[in-house]
C-alpha atoms as a PDB file:
ATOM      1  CA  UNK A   1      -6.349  21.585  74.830  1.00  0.00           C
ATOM      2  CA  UNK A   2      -4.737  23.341  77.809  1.00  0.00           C
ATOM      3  CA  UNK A   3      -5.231  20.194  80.093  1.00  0.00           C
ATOM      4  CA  UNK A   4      -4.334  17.493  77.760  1.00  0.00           C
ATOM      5  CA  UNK A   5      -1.001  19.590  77.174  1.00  0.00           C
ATOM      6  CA  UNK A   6      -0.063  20.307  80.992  1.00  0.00           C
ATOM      7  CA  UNK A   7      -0.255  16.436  81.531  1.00  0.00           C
ATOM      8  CA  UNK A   8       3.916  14.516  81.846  1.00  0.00           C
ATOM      9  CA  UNK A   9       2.594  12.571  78.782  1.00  0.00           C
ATOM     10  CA  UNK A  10       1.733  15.667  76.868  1.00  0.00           C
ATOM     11  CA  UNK A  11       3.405  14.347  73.730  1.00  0.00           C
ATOM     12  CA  UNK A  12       2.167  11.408  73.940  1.00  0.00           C
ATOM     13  CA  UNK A  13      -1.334  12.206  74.812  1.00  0.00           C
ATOM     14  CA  UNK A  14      -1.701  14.798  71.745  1.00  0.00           C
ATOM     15  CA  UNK A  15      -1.392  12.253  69.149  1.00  0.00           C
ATOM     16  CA  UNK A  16      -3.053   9.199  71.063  1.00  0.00           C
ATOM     17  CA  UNK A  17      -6.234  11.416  71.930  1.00  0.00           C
ATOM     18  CA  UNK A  18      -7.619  13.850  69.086  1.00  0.00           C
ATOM     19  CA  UNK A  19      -9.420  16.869  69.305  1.00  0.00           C
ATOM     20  CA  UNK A  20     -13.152  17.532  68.440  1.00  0.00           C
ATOM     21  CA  UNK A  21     -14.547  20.628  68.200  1.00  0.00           C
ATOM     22  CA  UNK A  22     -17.951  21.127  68.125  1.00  0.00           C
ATOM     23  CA  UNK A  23     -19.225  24.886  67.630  1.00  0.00           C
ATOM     24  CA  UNK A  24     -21.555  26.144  70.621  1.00  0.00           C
ATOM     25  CA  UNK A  25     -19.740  29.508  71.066  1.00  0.00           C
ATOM     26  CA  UNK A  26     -20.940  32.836  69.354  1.00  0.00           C
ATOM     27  CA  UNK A  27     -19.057  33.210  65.973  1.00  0.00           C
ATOM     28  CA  UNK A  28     -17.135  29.746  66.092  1.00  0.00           C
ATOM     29  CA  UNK A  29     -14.175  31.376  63.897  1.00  0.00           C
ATOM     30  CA  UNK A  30     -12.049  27.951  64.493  1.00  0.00           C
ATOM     31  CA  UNK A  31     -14.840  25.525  63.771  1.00  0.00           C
ATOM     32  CA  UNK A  32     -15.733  27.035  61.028  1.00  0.00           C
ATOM     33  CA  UNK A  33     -12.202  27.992  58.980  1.00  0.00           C
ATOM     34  CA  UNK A  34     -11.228  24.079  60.398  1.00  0.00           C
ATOM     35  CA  UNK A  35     -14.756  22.977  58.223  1.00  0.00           C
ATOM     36  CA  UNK A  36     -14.931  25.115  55.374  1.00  0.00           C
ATOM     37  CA  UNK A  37     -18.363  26.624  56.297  1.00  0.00           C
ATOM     38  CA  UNK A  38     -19.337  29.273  55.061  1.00  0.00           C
ATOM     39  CA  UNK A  39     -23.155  29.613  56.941  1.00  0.00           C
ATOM     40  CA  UNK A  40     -24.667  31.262  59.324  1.00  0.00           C
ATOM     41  CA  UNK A  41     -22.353  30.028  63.290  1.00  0.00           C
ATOM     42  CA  UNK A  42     -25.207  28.951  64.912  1.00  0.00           C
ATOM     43  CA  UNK A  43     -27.985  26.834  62.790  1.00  0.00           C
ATOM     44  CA  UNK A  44     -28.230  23.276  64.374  1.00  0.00           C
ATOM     45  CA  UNK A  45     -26.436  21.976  61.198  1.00  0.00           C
ATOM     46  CA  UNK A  46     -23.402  22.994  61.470  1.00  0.00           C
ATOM     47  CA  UNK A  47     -23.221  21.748  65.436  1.00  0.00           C
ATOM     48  CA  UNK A  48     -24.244  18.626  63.099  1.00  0.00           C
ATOM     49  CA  UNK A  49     -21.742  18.579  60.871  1.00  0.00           C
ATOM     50  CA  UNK A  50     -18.810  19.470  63.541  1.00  0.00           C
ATOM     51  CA  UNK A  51     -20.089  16.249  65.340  1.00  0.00           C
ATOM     52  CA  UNK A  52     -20.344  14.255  62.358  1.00  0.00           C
ATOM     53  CA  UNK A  53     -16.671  15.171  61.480  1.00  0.00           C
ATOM     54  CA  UNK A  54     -15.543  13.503  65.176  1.00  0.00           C
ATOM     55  CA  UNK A  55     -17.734  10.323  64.681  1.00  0.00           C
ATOM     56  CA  UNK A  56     -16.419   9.475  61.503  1.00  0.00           C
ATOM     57  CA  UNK A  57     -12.828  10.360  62.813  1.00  0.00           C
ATOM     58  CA  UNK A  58     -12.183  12.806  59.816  1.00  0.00           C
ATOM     59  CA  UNK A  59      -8.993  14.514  61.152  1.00  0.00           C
ATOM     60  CA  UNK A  60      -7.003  17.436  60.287  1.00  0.00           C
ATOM     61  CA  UNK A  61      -3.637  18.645  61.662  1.00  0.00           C
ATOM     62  CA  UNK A  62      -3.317  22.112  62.927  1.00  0.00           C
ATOM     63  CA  UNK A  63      -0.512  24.466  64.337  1.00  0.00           C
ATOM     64  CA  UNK A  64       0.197  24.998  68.257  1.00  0.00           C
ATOM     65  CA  UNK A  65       1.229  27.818  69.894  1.00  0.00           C
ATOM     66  CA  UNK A  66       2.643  28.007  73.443  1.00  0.00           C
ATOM     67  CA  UNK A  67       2.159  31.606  75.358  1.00  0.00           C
ATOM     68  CA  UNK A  68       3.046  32.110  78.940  1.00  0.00           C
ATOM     69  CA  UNK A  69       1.903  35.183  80.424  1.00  0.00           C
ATOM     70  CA  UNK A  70       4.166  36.289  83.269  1.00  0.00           C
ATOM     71  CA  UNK A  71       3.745  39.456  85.659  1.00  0.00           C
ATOM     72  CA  UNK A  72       6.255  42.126  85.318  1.00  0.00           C
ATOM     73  CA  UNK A  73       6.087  41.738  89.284  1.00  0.00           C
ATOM     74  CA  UNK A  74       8.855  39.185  90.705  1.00  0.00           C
ATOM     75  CA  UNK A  75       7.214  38.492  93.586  1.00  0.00           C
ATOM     76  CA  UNK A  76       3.178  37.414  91.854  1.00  0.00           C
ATOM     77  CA  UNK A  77       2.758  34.012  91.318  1.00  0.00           C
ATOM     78  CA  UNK A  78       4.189  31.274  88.959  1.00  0.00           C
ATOM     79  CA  UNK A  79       3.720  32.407  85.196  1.00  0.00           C
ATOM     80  CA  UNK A  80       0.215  30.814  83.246  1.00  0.00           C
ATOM     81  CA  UNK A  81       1.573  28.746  80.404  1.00  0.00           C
ATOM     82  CA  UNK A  82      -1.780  28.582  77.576  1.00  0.00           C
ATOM     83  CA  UNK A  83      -1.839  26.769  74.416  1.00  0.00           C
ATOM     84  CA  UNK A  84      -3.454  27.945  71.432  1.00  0.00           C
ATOM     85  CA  UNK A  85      -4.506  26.363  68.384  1.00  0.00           C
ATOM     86  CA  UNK A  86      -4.014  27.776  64.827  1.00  0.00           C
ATOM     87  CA  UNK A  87      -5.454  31.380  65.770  1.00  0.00           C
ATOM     88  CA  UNK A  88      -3.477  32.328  62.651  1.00  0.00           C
ATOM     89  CA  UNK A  89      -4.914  30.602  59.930  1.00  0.00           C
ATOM     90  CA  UNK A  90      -8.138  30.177  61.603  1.00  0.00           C
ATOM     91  CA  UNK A  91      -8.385  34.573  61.136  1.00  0.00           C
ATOM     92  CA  UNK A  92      -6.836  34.584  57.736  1.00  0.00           C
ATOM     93  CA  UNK A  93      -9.852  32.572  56.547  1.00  0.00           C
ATOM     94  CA  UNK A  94     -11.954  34.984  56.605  1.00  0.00           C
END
């Protein structure tokens, strides 16, 4: 998400490209609030189901968030601009 929003053409690039997730971290909070699933993170179906949801281009929009984490020091380096994707609602799920 971070590299297709740094791009000039960020704006344009979010809506002409979507997003697929597909759940191969640990608890997969996002994945699973984003796909109503309610089973256990890691069985095989789910990864399944997450890549089903891309191939057949089911899509659903989702908040943004901008943070950019700057040093209290003037003189460190240029401040890290990250992008974050619906952490609220993905939490409030469950």
């Amino acid at each position: 998400m971070t590299g297709i929003l740094r791009r000039d053409d960020a704006e344009e690039a979010i809506r002409r490209y979507p997003i697929g997730i597909i759940p191969l971290g640990d608890e997969n909070n996002f994945a699973r609030g984003l796909l109503n699933y309610k089973g256990d993170p890691k069985e095989p179906k789910f990864i399944a189901e997450a890549a089903m949801t891309v191939v057949k281009h089911k899509m659903t929009p989702s908040d943004l968030a901008e943070v950019t984490i700057v040093e209290n020091d003037s003189s460190a380096s240029d401040p890290v601009i990250l992008y974050i994707i619906d952490l609220i609602n993905c939490f409030a799920t469950f």
